[in-house]
PDB file of N, CA and C in Angstrom:
ATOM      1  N   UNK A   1      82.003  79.800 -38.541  1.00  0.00           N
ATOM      2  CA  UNK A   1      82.174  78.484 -37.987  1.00  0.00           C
ATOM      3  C   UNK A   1      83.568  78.346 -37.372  1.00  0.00           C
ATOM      4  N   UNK A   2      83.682  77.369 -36.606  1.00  0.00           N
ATOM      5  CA  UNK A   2      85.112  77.468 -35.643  1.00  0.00           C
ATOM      6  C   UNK A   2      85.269  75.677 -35.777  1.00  0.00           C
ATOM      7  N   UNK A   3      86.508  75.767 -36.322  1.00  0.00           N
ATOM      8  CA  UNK A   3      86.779  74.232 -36.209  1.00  0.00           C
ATOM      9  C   UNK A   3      87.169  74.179 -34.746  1.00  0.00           C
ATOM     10  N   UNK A   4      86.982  72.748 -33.676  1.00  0.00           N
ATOM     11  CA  UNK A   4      87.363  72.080 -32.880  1.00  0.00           C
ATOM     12  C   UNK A   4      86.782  72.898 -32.045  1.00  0.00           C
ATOM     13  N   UNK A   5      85.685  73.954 -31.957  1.00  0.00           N
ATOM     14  CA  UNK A   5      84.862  74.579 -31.037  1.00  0.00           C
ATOM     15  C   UNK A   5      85.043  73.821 -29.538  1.00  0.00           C
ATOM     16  N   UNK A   6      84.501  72.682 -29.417  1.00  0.00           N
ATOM     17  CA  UNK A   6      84.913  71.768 -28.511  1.00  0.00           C
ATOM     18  C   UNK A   6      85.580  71.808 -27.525  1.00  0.00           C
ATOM     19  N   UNK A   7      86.850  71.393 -28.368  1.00  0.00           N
ATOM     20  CA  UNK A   7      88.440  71.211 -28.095  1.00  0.00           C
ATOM     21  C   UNK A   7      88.306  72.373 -27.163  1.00  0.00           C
ATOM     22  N   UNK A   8      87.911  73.718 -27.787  1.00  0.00           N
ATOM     23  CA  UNK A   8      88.274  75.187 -27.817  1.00  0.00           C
ATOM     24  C   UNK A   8      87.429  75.435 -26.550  1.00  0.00           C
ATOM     25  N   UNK A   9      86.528  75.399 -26.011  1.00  0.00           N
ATOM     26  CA  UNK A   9      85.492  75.881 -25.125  1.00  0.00           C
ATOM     27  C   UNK A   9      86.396  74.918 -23.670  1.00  0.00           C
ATOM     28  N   UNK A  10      86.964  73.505 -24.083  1.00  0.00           N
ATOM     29  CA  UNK A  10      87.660  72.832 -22.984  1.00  0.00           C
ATOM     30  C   UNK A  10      88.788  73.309 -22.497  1.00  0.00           C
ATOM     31  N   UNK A  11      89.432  73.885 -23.714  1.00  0.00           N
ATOM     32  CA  UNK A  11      90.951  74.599 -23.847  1.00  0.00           C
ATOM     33  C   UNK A  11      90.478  75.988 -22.699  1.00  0.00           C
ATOM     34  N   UNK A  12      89.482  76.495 -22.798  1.00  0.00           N
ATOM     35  CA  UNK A  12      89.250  77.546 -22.064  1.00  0.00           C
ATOM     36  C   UNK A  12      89.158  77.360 -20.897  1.00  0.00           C
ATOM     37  N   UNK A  13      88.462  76.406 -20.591  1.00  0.00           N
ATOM     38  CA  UNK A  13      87.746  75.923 -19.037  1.00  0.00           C
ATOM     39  C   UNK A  13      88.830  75.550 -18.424  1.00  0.00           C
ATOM     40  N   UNK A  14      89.883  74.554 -18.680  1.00  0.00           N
ATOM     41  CA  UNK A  14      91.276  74.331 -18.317  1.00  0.00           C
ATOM     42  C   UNK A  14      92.602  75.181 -18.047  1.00  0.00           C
ATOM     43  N   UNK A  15      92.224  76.273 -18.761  1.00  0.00           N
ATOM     44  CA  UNK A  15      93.700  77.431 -18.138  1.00  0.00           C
ATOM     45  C   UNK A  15      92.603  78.670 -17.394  1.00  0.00           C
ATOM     46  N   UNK A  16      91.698  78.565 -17.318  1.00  0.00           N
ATOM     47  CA  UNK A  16      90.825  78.893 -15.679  1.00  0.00           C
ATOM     48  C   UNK A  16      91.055  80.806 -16.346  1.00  0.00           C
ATOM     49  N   UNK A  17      90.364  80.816 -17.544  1.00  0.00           N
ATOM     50  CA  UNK A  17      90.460  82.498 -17.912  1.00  0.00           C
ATOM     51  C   UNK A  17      89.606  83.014 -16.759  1.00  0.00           C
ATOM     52  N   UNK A  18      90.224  84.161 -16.299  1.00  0.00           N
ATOM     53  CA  UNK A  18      89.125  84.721 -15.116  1.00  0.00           C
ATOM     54  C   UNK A  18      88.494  83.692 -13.744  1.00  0.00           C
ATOM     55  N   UNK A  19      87.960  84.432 -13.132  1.00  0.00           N
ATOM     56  CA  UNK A  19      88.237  83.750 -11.616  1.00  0.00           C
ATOM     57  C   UNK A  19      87.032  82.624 -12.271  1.00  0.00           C
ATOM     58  N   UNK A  20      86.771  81.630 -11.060  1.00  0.00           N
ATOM     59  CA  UNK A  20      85.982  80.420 -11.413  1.00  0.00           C
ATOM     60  C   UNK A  20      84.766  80.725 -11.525  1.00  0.00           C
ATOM     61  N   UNK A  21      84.221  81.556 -10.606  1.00  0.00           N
ATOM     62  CA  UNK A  21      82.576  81.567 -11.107  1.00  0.00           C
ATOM     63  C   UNK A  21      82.500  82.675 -12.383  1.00  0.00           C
ATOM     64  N   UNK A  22      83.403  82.978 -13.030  1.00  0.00           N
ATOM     65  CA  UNK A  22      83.421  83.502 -14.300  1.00  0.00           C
ATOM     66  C   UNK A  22      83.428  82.857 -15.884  1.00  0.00           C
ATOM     67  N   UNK A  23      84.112  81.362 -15.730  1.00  0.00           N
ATOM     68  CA  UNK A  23      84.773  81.010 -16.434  1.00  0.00           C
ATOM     69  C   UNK A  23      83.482  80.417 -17.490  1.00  0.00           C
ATOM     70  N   UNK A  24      82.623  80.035 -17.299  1.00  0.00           N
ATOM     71  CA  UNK A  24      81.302  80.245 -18.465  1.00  0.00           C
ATOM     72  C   UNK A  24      80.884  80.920 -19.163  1.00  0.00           C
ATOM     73  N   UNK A  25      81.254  81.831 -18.149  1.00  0.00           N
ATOM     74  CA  UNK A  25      80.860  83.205 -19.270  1.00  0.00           C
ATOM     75  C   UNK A  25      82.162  83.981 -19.707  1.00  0.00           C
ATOM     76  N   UNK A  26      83.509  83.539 -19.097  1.00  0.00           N
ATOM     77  CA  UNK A  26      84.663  83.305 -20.492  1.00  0.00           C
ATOM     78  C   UNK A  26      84.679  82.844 -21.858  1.00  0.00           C
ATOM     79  N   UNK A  27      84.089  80.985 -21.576  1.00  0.00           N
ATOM     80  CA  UNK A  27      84.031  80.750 -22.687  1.00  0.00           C
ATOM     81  C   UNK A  27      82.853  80.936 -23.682  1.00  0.00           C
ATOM     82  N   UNK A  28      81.910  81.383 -23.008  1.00  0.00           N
ATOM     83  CA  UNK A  28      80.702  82.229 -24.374  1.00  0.00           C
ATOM     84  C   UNK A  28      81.212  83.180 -24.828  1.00  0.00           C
ATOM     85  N   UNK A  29      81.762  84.324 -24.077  1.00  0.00           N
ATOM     86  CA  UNK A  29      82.425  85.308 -24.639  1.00  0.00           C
ATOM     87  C   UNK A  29      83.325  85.339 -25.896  1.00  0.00           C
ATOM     88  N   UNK A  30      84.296  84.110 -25.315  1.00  0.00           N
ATOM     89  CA  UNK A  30      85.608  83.819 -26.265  1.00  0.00           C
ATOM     90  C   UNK A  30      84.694  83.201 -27.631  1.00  0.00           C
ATOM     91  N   UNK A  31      83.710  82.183 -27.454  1.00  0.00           N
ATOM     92  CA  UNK A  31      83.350  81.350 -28.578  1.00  0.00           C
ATOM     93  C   UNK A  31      82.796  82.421 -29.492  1.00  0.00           C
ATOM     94  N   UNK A  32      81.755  83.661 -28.477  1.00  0.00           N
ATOM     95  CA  UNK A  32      81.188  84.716 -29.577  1.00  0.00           C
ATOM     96  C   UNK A  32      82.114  85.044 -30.055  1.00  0.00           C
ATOM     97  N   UNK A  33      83.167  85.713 -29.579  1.00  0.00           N
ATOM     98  CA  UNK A  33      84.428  86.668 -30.020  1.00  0.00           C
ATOM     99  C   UNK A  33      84.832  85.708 -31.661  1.00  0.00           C
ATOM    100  N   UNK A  34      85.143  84.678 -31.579  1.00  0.00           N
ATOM    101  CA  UNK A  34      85.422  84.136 -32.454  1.00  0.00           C
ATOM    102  C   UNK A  34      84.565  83.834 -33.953  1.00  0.00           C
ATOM    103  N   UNK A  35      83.514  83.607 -33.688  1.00  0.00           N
ATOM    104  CA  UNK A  35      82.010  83.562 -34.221  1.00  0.00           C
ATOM    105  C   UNK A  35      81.627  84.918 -34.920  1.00  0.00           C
ATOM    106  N   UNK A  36      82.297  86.007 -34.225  1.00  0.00           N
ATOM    107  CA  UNK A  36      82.091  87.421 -34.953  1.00  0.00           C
ATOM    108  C   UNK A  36      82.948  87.761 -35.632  1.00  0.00           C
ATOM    109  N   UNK A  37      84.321  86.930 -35.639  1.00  0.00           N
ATOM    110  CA  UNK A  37      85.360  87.409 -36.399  1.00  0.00           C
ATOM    111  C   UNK A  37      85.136  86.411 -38.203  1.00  0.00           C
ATOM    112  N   UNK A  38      85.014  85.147 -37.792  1.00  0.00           N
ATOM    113  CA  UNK A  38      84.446  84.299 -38.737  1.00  0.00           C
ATOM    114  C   UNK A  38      83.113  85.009 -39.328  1.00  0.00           C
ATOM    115  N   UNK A  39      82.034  85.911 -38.991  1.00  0.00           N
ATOM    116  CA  UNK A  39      81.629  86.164 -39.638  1.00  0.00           C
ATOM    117  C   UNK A  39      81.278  87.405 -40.683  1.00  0.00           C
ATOM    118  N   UNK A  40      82.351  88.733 -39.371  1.00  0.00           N
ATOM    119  CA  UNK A  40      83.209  89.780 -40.124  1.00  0.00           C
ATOM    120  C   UNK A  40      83.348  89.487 -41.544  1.00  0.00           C
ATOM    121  N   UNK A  41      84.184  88.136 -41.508  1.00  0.00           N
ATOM    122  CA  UNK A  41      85.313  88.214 -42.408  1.00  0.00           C
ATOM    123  C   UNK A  41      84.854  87.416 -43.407  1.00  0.00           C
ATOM    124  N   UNK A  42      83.892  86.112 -42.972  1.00  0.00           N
ATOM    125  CA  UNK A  42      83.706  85.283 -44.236  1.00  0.00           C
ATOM    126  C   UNK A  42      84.375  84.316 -43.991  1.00  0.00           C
ATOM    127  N   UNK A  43      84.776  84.060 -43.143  1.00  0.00           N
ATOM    128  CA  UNK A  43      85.905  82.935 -43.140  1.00  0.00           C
ATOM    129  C   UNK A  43      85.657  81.641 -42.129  1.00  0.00           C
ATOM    130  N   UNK A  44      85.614  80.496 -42.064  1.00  0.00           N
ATOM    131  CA  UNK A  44      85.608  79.549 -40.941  1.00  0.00           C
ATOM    132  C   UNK A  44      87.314  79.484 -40.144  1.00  0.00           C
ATOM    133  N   UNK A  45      86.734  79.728 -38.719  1.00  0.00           N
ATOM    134  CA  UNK A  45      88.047  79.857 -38.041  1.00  0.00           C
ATOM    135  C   UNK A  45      88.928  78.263 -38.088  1.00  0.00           C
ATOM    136  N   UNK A  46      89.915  78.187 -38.375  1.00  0.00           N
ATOM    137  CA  UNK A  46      90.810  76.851 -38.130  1.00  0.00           C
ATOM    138  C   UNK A  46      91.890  76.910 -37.851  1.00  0.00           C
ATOM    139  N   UNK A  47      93.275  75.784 -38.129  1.00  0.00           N
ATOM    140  CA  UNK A  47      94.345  76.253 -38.278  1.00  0.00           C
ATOM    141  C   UNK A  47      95.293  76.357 -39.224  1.00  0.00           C
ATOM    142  N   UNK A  48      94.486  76.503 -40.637  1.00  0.00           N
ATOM    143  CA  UNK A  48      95.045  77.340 -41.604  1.00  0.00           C
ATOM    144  C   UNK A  48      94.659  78.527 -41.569  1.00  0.00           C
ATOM    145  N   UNK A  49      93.632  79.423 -41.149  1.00  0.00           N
ATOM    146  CA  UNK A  49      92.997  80.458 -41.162  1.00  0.00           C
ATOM    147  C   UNK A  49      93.815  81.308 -39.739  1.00  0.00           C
ATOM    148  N   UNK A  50      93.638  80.688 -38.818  1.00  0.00           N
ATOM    149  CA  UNK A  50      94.552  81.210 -37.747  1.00  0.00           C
ATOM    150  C   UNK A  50      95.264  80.175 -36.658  1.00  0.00           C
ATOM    151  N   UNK A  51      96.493  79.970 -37.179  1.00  0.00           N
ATOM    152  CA  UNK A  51      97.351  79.251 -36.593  1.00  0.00           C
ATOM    153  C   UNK A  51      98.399  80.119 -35.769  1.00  0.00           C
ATOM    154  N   UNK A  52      98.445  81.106 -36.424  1.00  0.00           N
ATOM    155  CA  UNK A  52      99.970  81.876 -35.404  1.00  0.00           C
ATOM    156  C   UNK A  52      99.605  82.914 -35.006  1.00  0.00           C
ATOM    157  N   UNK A  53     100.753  83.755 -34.478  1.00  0.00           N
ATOM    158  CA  UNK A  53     100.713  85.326 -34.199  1.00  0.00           C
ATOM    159  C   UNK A  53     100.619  86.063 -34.902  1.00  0.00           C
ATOM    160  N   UNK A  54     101.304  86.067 -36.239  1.00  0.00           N
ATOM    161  CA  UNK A  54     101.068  86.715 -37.806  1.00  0.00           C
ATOM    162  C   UNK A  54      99.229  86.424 -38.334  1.00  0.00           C
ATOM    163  N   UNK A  55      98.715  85.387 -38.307  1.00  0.00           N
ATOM    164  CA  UNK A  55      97.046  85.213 -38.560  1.00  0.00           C
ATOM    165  C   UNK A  55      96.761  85.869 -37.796  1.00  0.00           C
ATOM    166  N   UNK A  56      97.201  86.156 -36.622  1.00  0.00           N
ATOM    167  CA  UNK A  56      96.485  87.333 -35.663  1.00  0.00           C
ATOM    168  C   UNK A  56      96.596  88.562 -36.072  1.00  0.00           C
ATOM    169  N   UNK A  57      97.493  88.972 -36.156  1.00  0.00           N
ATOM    170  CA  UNK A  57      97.528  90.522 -36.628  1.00  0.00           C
ATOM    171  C   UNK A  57      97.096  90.857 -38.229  1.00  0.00           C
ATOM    172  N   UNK A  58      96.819  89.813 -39.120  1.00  0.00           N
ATOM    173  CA  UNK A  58      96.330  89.759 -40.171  1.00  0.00           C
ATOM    174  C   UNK A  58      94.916  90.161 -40.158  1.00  0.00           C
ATOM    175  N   UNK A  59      94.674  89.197 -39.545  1.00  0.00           N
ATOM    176  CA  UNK A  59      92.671  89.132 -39.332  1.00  0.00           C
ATOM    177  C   UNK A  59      92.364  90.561 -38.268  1.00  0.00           C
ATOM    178  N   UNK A  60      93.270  90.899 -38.024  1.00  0.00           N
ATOM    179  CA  UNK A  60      93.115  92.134 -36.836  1.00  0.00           C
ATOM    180  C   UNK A  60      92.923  93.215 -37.648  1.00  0.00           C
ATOM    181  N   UNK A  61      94.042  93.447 -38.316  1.00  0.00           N
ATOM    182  CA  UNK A  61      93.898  94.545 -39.603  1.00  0.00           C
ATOM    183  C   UNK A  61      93.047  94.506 -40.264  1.00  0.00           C
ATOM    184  N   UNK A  62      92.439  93.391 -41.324  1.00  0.00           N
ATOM    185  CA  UNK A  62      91.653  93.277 -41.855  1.00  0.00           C
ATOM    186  C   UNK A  62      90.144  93.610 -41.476  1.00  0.00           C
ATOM    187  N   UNK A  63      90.197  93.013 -39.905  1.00  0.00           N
ATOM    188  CA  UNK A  63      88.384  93.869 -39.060  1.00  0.00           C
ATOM    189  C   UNK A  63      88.664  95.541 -39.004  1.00  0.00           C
ATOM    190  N   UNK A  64      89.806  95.854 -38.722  1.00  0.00           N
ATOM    191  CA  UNK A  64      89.572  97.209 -38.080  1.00  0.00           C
ATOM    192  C   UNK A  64      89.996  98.235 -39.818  1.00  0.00           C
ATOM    193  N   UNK A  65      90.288  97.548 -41.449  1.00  0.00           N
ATOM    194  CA  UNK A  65      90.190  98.053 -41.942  1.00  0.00           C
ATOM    195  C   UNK A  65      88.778  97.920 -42.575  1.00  0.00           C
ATOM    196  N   UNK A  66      88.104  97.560 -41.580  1.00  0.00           N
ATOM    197  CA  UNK A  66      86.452  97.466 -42.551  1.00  0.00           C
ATOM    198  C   UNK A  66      85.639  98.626 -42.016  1.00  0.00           C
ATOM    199  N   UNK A  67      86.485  99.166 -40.638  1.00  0.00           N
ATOM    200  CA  UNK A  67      86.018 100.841 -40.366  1.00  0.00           C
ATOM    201  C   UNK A  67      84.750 100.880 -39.620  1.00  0.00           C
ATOM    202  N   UNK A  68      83.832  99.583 -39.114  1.00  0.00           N
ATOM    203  CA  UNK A  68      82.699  99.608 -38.744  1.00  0.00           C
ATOM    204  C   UNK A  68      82.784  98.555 -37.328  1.00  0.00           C
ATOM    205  N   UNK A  69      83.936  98.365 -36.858  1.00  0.00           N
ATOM    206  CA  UNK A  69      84.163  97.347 -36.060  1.00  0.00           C
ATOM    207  C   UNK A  69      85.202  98.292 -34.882  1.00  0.00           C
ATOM    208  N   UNK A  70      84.488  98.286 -33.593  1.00  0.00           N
ATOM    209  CA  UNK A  70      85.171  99.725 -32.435  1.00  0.00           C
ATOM    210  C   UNK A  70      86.346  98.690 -32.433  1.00  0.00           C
ATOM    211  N   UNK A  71      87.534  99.438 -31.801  1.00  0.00           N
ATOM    212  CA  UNK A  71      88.983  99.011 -30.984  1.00  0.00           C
ATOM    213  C   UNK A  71      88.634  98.183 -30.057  1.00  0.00           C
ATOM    214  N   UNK A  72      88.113  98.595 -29.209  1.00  0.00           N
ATOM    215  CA  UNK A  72      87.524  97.683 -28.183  1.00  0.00           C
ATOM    216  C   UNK A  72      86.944  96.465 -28.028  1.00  0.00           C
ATOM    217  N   UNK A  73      85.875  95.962 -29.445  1.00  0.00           N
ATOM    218  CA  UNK A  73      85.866  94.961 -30.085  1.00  0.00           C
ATOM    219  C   UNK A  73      87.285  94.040 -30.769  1.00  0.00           C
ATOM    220  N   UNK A  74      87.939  94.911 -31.546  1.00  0.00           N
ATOM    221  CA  UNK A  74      88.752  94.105 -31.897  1.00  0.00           C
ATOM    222  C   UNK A  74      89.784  93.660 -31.039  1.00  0.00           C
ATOM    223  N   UNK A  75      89.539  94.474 -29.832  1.00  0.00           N
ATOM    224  CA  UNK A  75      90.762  93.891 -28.806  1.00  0.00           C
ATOM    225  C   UNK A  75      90.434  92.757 -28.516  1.00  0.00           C
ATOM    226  N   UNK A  76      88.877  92.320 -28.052  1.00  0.00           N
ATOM    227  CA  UNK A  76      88.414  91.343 -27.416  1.00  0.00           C
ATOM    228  C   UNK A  76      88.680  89.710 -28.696  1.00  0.00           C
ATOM    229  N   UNK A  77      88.669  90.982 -29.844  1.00  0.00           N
ATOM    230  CA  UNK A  77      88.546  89.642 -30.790  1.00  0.00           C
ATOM    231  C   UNK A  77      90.115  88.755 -30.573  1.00  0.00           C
ATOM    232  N   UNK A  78      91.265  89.797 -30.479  1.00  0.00           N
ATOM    233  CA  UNK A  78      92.404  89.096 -30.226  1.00  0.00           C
ATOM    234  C   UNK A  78      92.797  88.227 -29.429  1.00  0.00           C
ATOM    235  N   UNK A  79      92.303  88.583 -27.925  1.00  0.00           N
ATOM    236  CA  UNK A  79      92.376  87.756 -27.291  1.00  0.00           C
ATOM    237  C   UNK A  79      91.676  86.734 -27.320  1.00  0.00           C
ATOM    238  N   UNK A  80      90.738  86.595 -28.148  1.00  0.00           N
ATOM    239  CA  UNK A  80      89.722  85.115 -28.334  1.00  0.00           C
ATOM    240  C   UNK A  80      90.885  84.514 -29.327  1.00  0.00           C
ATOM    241  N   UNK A  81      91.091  85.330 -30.378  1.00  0.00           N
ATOM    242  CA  UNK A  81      92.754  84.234 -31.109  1.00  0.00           C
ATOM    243  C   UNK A  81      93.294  83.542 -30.491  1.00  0.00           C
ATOM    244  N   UNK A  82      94.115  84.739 -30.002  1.00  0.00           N
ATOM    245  CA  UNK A  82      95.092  84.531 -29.202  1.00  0.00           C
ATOM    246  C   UNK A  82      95.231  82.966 -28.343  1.00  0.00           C
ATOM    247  N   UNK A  83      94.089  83.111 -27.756  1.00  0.00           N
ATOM    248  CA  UNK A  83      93.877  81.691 -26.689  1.00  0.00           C
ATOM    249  C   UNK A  83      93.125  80.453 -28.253  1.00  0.00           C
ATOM    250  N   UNK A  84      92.872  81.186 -29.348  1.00  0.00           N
ATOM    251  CA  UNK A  84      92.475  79.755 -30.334  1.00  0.00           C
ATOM    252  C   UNK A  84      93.843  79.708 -30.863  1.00  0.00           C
ATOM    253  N   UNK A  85      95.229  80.453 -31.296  1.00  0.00           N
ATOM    254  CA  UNK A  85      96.638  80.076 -31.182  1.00  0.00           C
ATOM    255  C   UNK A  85      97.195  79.323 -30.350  1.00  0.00           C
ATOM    256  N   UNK A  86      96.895  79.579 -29.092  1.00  0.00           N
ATOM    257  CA  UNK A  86      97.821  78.404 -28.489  1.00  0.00           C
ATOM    258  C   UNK A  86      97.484  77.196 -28.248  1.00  0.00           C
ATOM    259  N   UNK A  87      95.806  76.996 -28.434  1.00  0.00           N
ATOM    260  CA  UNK A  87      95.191  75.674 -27.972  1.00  0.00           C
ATOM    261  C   UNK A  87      96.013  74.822 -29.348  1.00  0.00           C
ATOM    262  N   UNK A  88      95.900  75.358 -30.447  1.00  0.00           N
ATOM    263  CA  UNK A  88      96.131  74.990 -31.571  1.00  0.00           C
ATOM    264  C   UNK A  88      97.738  73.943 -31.401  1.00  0.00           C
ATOM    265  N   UNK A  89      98.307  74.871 -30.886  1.00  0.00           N
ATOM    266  CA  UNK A  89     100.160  74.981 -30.888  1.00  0.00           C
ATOM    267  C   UNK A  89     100.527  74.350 -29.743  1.00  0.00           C
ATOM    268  N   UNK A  90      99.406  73.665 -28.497  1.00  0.00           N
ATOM    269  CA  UNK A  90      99.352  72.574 -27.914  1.00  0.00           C
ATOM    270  C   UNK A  90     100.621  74.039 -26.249  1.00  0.00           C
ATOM    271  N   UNK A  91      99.665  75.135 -26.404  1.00  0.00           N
ATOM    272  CA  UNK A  91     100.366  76.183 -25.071  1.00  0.00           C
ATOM    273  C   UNK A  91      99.493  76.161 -23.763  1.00  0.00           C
TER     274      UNK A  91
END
């Protein structure tokens, strides 16, 4: 689960990730990305769960020490943080 999903899918549409006729299928991407990390882990995404740059590299380690999750995935997962960090931190 992703608190402020919402917020989060608007937060996306507004800093224009990828060119415009992309940006829908930015934010499905980003919302899955997030949705797979919350369910990796067990955890509902928020901003006690991931508020900073440190929750990022926390939850990063933690997928890629479960050994069943490619690099390539977890890259994508960061950058879905990444952009749920700054919506958070008002960037």
């Amino acid at each position: 689960m992703i608190k402020y999903q919402a917020e989060f899918e608007g937060y996306i549409r507004d800093i224009g990730v990828g060119p415009a006729d992309k940006v829908a299928a930015s934010v499905k991407s980003s919302v899955a990305s997030l949705n797979s990390v919350s369910k990796h882990l067990g955890i509902n995404i928020d901003t006690k769960t991931l508020g900073s740059n440190s929750d990022i590299d926390e939850l990063a380690e933690r997928l890629s020490k479960m050994g069943r999750i490619s690099t390539k995935n977890i890259k994508h997962y960061r950058s879905a943080m990444l952009q749920y960090v700054n919506m958070v931190n008002g960037k």
